[in-house]
C-alpha atoms as a PDB file:
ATOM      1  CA  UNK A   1     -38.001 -36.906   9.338  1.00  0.00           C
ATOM      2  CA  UNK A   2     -41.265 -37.361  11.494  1.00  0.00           C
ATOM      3  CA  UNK A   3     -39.583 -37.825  14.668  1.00  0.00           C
ATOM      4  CA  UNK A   4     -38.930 -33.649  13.824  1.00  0.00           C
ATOM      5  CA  UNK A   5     -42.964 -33.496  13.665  1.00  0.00           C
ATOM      6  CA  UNK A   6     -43.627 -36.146  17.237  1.00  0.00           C
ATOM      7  CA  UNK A   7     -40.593 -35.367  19.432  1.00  0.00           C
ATOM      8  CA  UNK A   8     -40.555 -31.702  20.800  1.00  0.00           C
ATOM      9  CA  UNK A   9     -37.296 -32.419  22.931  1.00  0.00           C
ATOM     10  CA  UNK A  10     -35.647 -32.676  19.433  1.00  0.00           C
ATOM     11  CA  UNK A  11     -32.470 -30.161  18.968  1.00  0.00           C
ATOM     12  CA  UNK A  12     -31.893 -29.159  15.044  1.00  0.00           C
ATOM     13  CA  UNK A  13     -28.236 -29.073  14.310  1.00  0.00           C
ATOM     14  CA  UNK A  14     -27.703 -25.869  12.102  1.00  0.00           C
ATOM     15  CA  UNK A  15     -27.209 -27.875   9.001  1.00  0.00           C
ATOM     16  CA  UNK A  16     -30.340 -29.580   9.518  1.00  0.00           C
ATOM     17  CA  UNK A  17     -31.973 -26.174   9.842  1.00  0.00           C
ATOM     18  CA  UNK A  18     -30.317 -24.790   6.566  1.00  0.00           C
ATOM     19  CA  UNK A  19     -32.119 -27.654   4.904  1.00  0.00           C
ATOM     20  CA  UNK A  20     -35.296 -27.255   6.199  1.00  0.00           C
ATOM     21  CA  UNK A  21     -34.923 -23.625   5.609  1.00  0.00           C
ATOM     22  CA  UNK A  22     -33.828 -24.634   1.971  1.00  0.00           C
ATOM     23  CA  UNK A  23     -36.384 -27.002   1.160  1.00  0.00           C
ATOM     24  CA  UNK A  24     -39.210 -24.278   2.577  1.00  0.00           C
ATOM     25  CA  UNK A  25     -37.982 -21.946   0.319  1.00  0.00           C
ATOM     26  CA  UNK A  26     -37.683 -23.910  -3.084  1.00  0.00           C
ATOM     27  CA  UNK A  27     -41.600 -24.865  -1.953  1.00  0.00           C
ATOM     28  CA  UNK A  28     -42.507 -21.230  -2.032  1.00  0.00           C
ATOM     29  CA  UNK A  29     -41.083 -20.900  -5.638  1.00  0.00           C
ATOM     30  CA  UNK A  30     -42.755 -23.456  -6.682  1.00  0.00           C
ATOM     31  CA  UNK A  31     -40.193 -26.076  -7.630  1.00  0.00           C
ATOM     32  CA  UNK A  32     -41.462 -29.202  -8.549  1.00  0.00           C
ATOM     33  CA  UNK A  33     -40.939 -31.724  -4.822  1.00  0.00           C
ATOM     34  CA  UNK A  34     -39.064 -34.332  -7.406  1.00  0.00           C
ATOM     35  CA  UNK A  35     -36.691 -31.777  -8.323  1.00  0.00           C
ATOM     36  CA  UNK A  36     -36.187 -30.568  -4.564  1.00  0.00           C
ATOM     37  CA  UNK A  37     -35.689 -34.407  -3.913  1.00  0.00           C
ATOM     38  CA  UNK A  38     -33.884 -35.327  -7.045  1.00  0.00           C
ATOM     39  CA  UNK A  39     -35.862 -37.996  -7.210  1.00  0.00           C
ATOM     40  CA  UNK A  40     -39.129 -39.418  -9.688  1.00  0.00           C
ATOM     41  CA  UNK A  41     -40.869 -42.726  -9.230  1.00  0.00           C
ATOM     42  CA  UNK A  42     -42.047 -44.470 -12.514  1.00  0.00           C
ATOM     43  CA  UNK A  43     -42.913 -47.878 -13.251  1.00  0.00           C
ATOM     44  CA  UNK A  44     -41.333 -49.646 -10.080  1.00  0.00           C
ATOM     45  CA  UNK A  45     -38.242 -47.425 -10.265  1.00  0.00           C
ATOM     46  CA  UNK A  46     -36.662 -44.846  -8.736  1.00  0.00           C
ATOM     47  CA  UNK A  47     -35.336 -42.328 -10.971  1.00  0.00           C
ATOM     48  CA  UNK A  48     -32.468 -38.997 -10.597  1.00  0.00           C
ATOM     49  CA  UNK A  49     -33.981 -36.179 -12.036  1.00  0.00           C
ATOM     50  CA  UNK A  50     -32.837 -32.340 -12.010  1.00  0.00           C
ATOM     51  CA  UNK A  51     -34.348 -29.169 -13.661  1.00  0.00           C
ATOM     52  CA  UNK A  52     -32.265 -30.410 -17.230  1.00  0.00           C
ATOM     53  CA  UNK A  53     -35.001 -33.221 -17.773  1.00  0.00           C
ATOM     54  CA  UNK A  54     -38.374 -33.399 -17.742  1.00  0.00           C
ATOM     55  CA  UNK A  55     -40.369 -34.715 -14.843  1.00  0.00           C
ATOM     56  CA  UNK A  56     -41.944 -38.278 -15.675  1.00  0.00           C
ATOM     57  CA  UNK A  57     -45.512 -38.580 -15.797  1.00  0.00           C
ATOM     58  CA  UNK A  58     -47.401 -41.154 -14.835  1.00  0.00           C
ATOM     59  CA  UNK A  59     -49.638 -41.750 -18.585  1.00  0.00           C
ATOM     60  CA  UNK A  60     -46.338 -42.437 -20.164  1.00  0.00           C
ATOM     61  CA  UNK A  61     -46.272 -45.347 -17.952  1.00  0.00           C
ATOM     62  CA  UNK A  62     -48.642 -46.822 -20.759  1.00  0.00           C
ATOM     63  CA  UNK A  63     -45.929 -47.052 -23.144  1.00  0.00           C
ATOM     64  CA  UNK A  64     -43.928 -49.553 -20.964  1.00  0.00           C
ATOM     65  CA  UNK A  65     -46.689 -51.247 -20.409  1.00  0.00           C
ATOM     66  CA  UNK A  66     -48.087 -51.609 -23.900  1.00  0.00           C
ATOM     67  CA  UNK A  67     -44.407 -53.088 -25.138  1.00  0.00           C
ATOM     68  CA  UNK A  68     -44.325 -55.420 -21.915  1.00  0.00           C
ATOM     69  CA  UNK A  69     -47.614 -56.936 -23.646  1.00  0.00           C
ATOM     70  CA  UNK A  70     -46.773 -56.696 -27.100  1.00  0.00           C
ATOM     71  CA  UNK A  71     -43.300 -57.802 -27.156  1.00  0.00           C
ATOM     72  CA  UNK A  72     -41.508 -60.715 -26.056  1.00  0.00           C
ATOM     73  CA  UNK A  73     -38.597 -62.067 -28.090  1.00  0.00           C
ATOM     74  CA  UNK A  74     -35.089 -60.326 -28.024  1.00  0.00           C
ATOM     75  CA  UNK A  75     -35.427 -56.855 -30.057  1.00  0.00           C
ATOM     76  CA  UNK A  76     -33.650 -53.505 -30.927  1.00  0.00           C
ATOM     77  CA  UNK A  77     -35.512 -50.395 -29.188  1.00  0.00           C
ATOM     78  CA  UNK A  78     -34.929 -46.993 -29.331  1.00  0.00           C
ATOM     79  CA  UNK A  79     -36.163 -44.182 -26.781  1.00  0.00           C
ATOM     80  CA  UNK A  80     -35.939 -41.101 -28.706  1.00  0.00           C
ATOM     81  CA  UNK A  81     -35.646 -37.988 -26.782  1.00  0.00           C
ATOM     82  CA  UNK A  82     -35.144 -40.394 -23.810  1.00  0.00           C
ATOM     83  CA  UNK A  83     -34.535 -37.293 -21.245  1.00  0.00           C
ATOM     84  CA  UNK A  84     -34.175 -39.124 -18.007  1.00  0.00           C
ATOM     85  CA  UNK A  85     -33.846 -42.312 -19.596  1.00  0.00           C
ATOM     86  CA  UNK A  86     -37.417 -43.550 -17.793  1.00  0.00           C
ATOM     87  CA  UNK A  87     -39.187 -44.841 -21.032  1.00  0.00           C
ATOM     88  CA  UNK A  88     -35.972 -46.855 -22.408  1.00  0.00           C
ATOM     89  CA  UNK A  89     -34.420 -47.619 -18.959  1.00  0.00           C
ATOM     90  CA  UNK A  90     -37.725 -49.166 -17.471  1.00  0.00           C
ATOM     91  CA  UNK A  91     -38.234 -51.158 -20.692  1.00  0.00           C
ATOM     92  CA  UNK A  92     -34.529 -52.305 -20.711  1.00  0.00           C
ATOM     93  CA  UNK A  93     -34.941 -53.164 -16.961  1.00  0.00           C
ATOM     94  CA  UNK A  94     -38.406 -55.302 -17.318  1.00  0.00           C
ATOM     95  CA  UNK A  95     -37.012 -56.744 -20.779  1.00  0.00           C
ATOM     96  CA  UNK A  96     -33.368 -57.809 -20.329  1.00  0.00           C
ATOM     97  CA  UNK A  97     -32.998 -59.233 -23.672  1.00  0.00           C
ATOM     98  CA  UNK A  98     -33.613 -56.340 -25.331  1.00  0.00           C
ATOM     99  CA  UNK A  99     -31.154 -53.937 -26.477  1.00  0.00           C
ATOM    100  CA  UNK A 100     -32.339 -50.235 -25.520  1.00  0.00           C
ATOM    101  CA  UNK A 101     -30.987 -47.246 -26.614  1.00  0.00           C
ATOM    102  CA  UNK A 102     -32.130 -43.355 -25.476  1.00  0.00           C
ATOM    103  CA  UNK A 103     -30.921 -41.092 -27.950  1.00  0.00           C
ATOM    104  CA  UNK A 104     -31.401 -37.105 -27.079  1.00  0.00           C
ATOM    105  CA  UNK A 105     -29.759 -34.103 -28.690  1.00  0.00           C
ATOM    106  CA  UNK A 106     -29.508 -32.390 -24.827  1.00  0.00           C
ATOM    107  CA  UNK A 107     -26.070 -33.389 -23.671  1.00  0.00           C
ATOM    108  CA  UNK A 108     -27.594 -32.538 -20.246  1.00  0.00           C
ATOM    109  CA  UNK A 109     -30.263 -35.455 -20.440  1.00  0.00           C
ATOM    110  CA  UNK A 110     -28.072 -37.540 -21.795  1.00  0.00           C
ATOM    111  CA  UNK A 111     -25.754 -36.813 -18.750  1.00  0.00           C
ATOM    112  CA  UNK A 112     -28.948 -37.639 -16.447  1.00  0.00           C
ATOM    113  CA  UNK A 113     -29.837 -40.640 -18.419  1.00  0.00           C
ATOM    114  CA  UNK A 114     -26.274 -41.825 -18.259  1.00  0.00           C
ATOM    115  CA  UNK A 115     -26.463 -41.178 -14.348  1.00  0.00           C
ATOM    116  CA  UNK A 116     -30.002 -43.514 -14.025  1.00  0.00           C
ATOM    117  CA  UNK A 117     -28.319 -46.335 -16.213  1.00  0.00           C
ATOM    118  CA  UNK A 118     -25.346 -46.386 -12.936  1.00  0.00           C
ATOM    119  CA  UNK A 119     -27.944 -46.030 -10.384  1.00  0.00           C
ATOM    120  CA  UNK A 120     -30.100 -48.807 -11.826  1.00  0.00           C
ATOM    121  CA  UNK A 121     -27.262 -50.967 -12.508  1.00  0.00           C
ATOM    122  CA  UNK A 122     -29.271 -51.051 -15.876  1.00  0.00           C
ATOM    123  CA  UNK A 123     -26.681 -53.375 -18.953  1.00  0.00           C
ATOM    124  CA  UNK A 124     -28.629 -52.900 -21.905  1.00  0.00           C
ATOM    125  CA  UNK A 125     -29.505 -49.804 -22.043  1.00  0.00           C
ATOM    126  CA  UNK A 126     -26.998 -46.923 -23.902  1.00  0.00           C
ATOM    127  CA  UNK A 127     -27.711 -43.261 -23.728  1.00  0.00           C
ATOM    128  CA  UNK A 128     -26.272 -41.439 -27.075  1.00  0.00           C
ATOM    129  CA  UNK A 129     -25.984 -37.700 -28.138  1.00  0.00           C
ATOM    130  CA  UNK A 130     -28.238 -37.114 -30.995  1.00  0.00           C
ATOM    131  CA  UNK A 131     -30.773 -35.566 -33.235  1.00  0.00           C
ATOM    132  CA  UNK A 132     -33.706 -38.098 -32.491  1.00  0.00           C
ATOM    133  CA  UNK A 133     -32.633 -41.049 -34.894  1.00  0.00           C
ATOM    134  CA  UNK A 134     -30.112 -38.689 -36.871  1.00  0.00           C
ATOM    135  CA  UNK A 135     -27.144 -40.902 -35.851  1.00  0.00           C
ATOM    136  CA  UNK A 136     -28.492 -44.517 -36.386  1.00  0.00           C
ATOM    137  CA  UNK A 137     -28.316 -46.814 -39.673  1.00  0.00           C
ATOM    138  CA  UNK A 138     -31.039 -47.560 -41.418  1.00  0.00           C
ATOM    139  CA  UNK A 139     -33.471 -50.830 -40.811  1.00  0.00           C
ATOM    140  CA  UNK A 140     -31.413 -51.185 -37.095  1.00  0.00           C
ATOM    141  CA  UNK A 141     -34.496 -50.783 -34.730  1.00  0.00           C
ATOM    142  CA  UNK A 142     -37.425 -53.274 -34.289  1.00  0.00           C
ATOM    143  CA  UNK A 143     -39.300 -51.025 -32.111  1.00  0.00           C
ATOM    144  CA  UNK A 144     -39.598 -46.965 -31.652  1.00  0.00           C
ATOM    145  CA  UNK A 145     -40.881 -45.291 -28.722  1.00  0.00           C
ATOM    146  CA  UNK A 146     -41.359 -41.446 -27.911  1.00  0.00           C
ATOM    147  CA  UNK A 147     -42.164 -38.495 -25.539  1.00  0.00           C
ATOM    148  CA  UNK A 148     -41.336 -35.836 -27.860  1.00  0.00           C
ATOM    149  CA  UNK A 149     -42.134 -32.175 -27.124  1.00  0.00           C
ATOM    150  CA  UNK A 150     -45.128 -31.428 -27.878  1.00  0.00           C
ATOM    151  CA  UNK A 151     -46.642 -28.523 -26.702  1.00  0.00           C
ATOM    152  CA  UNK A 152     -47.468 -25.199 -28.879  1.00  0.00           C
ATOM    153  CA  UNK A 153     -45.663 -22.206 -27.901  1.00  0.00           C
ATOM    154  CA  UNK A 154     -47.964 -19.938 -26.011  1.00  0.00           C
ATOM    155  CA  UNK A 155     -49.978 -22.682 -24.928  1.00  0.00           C
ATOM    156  CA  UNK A 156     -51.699 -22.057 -21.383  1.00  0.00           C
ATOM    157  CA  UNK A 157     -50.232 -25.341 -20.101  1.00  0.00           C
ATOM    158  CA  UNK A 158     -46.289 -23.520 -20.346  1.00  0.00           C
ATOM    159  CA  UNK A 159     -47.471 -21.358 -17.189  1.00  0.00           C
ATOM    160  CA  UNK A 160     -47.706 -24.325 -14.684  1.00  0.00           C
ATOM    161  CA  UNK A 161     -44.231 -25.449 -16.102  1.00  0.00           C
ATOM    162  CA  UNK A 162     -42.151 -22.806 -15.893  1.00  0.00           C
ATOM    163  CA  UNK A 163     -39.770 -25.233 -13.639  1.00  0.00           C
ATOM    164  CA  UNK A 164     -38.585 -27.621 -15.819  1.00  0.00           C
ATOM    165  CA  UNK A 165     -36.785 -27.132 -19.405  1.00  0.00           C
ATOM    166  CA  UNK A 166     -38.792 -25.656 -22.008  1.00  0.00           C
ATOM    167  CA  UNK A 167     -36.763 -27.538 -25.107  1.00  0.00           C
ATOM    168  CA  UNK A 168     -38.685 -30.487 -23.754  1.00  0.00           C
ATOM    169  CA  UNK A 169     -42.104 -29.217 -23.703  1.00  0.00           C
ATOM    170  CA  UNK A 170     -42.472 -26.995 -26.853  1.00  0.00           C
ATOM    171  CA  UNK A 171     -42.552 -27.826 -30.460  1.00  0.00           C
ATOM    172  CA  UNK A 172     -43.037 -25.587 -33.807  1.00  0.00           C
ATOM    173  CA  UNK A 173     -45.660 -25.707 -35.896  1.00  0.00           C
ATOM    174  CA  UNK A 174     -48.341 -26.500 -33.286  1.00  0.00           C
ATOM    175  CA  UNK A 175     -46.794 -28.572 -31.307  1.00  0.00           C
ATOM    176  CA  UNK A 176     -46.356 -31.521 -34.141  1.00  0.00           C
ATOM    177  CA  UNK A 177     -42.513 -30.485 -35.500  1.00  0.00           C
ATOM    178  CA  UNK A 178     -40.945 -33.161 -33.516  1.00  0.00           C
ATOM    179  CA  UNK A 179     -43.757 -35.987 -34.228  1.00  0.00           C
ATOM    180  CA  UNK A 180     -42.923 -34.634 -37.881  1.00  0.00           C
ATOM    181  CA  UNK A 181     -39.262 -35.164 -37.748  1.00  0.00           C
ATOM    182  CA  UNK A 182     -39.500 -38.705 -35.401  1.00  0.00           C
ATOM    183  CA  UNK A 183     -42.314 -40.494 -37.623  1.00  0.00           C
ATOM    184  CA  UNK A 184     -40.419 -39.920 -41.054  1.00  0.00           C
ATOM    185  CA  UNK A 185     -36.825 -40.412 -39.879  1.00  0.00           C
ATOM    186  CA  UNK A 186     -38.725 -43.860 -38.362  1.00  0.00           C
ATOM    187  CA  UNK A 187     -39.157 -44.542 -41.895  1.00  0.00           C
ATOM    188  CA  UNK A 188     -35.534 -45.080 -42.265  1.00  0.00           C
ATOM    189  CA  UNK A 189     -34.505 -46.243 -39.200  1.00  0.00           C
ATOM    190  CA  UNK A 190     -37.118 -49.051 -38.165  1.00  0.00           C
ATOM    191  CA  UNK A 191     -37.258 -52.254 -39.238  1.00  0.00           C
ATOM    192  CA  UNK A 192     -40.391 -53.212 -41.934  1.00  0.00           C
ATOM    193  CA  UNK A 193     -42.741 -54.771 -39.988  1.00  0.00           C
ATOM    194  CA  UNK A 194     -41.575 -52.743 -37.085  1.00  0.00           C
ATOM    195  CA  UNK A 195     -43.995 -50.666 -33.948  1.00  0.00           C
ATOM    196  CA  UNK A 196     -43.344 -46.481 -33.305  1.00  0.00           C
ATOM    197  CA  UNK A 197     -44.965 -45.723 -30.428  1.00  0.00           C
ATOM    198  CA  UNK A 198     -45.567 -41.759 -29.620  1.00  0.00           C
ATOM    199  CA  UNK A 199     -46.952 -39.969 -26.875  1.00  0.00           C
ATOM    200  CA  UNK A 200     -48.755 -36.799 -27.841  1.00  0.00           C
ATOM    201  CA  UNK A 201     -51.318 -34.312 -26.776  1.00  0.00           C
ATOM    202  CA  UNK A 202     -55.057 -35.302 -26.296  1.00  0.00           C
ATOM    203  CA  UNK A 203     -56.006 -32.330 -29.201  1.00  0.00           C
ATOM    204  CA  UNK A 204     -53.659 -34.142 -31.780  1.00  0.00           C
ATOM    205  CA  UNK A 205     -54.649 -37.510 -31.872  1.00  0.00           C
ATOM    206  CA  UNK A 206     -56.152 -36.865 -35.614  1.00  0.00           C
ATOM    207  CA  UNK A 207     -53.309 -34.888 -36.755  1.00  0.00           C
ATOM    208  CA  UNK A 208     -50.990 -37.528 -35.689  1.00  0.00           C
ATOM    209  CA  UNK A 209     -52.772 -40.619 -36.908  1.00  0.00           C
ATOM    210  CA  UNK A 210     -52.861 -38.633 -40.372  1.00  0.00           C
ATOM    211  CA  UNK A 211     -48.193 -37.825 -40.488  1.00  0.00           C
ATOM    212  CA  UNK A 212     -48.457 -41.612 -39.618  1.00  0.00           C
ATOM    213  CA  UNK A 213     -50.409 -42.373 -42.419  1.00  0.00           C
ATOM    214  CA  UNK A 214     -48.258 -40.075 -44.646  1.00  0.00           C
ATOM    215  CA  UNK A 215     -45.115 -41.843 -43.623  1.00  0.00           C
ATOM    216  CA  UNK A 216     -46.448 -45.229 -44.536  1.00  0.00           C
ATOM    217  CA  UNK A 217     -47.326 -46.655 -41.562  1.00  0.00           C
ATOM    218  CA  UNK A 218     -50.212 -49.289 -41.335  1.00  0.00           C
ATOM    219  CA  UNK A 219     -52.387 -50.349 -38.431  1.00  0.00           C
ATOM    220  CA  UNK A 220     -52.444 -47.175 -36.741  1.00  0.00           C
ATOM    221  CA  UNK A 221     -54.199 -47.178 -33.311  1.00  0.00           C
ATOM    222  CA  UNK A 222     -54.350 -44.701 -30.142  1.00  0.00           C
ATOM    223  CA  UNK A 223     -54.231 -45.384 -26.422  1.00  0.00           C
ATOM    224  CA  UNK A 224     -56.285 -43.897 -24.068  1.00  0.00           C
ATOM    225  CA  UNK A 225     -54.507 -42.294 -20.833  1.00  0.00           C
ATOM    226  CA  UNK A 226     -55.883 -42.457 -17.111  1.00  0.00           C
ATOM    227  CA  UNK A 227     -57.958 -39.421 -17.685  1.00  0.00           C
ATOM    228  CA  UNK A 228     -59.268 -41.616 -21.048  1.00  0.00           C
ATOM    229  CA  UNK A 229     -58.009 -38.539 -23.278  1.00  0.00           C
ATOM    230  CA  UNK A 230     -56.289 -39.976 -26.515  1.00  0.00           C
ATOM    231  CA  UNK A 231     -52.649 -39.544 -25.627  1.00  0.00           C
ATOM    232  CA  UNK A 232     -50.126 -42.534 -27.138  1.00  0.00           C
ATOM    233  CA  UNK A 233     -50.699 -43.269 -31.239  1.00  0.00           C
ATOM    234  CA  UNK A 234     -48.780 -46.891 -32.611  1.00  0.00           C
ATOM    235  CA  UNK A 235     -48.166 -47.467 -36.318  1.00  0.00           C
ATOM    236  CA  UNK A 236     -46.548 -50.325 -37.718  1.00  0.00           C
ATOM    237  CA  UNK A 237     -43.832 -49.335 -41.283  1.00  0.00           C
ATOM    238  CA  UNK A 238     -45.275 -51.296 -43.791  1.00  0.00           C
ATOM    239  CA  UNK A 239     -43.283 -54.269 -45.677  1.00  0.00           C
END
C-alpha cells in the first residue's frame, strides 16, 4: 500500500510484516511478480496464475486479436494447450457466440483454467483433460489456436525461466514436436475450410510454414510480433 511508503506514523501489524517480509524474499529468488501476486493481465482481463501455468505474454495477444478481425459468425474453437485458459477464455469472453474449448494434458492447468472460467464468470468456454486434440471427433472445430511449447532443450532462453513449468516451454526435436503433433492431428479435427493459428519461435517461422504445408494446409501466412520477429503462422485445411 503507498500510504506504507507516505505515512511514517504508520504501525505494521505482524501479519502485515510477514508479508512484506514474504514478498521481499520471493523478489530475491527471482519469482516472477505475477506469480507472487497470482495475478496476469492479458487482453482486458485479469487472469489467476500460479507456478503450474505459464505466464501470458503480451505477443500472444495477437492471436485474439487476429480472430476478433477474422471471425464473426457463431463457430467451434479450440485452445490447445490452453494453460491458463488466456488464449480461449479471452476469445470466448470478446466472442460470446462462440463455443471455446482449452484442452491441456496438465491436470494442473486445466485446474487453473477451470479456476479463470469462475473468476471471469466466462459460459462458453470448457477446459478438458487431454492430449492436444487427442480427445475430440473429427471435422468438430472451425477454428484452432495454439501456444505450444516450443523451445529446444538447452536453449539459452530456459535460464531466465527457471520459475515457471518447464513441460510448457520445451519441445523435442528442436523445439517443433508439439507444432508436429498439433498441425497433423488439426488435420482430423478441423473443419475443411477451417483457420490453425500457432504461436512459435521467431527462428522457426520456415520450418513451420513447411509441417503446414505437409499437412495440407493452404494459404499459409505469418504474423509479425511487437518486436516485428515472425512469431504466429495461420494455415487454412484445404477442401
Amino acid at each position: 500500500d503507498n500510504e506504507i511508503y507516505i505515512n511514517q506514523n504508520i504501525v505494521l501489524k505482524n501479519k502485515d510484516k510477514t508479508l512484506i517480509e514474504k514478498f521481499l524474499k520471493q523478489k530475491e529468488e527471482g519469482i516472477p511478480l505475477d506469480y507472487i501476486l497470482n495475478s496476469s493481465k492479458f487482453y482486458e482481463y485479469e487472469f489467476f496464475v500460479d507456478s503450474r501455468v505459464l505466464i501470458p505474454r503480451p505477443e500472444t495477444e495477437i492471436i485474439v486479436d487476429y480472430v476478433n478481425n477474422h471471425f464473426s459468425s457463431p463457430i467451434n474453437v479450440l485452445d490447445a494447450g490452453t494453460g491458463s485458459g488466456c488464449i480461449g477464455i479471452s476469445i470466448a469472453l470478446q466472442n460470446p457466440s462462440y463455443k471455446v474449448y482449452g484442452s491441456d494434458c496438465s491436470e494442473d492447468a486445466v485446474d487453473v483454467a477451470f479456476t479463470n472460467k469462475i473468476n471471469l464468470d466466462v459460459k462458453n468456454f470448457s477446459p478438458i483433460l487431454a492430449n492436444w486434440l487427442s480427445c475430440f471427433n473429427t471435422k468438430c472445430f472451425d477454428l484452432i489456436v495454439s501456444n505450444p511449447p516450443y523451445i529446444a532443450k538447452g536453449d539459452s532462453h530456459l535460464e531466465k525461466l527457471v520459475h515457471e513449468p518447464n513441460i510448457a516451454l520445451v519441445s523435442k526435436e528442436d523445439g517443433l514436436f508439439c507444432i508436429k503433433k498439433i498441425v497433423e492431428q488439426s488435420t482430423k479435427a478441423l473443419k475443411s475450410g477451417g483457420t490453425l493459428i500457432i504461436e512459435h519461435g521467431y527462428q522457426q517461422q520456415d520450418d513451420v510454414e513447411e509441417i503446414f504445408k505437409k499437412n495440407k494446409f493452404s494459404r499459409v501466412i505469418n504474423l509479425k510480433d511487437l518486436q516485428l520477429l515472425p512469431r504466429i503462422t495461420i494455415g487454412t485445411l484445404e477442401k
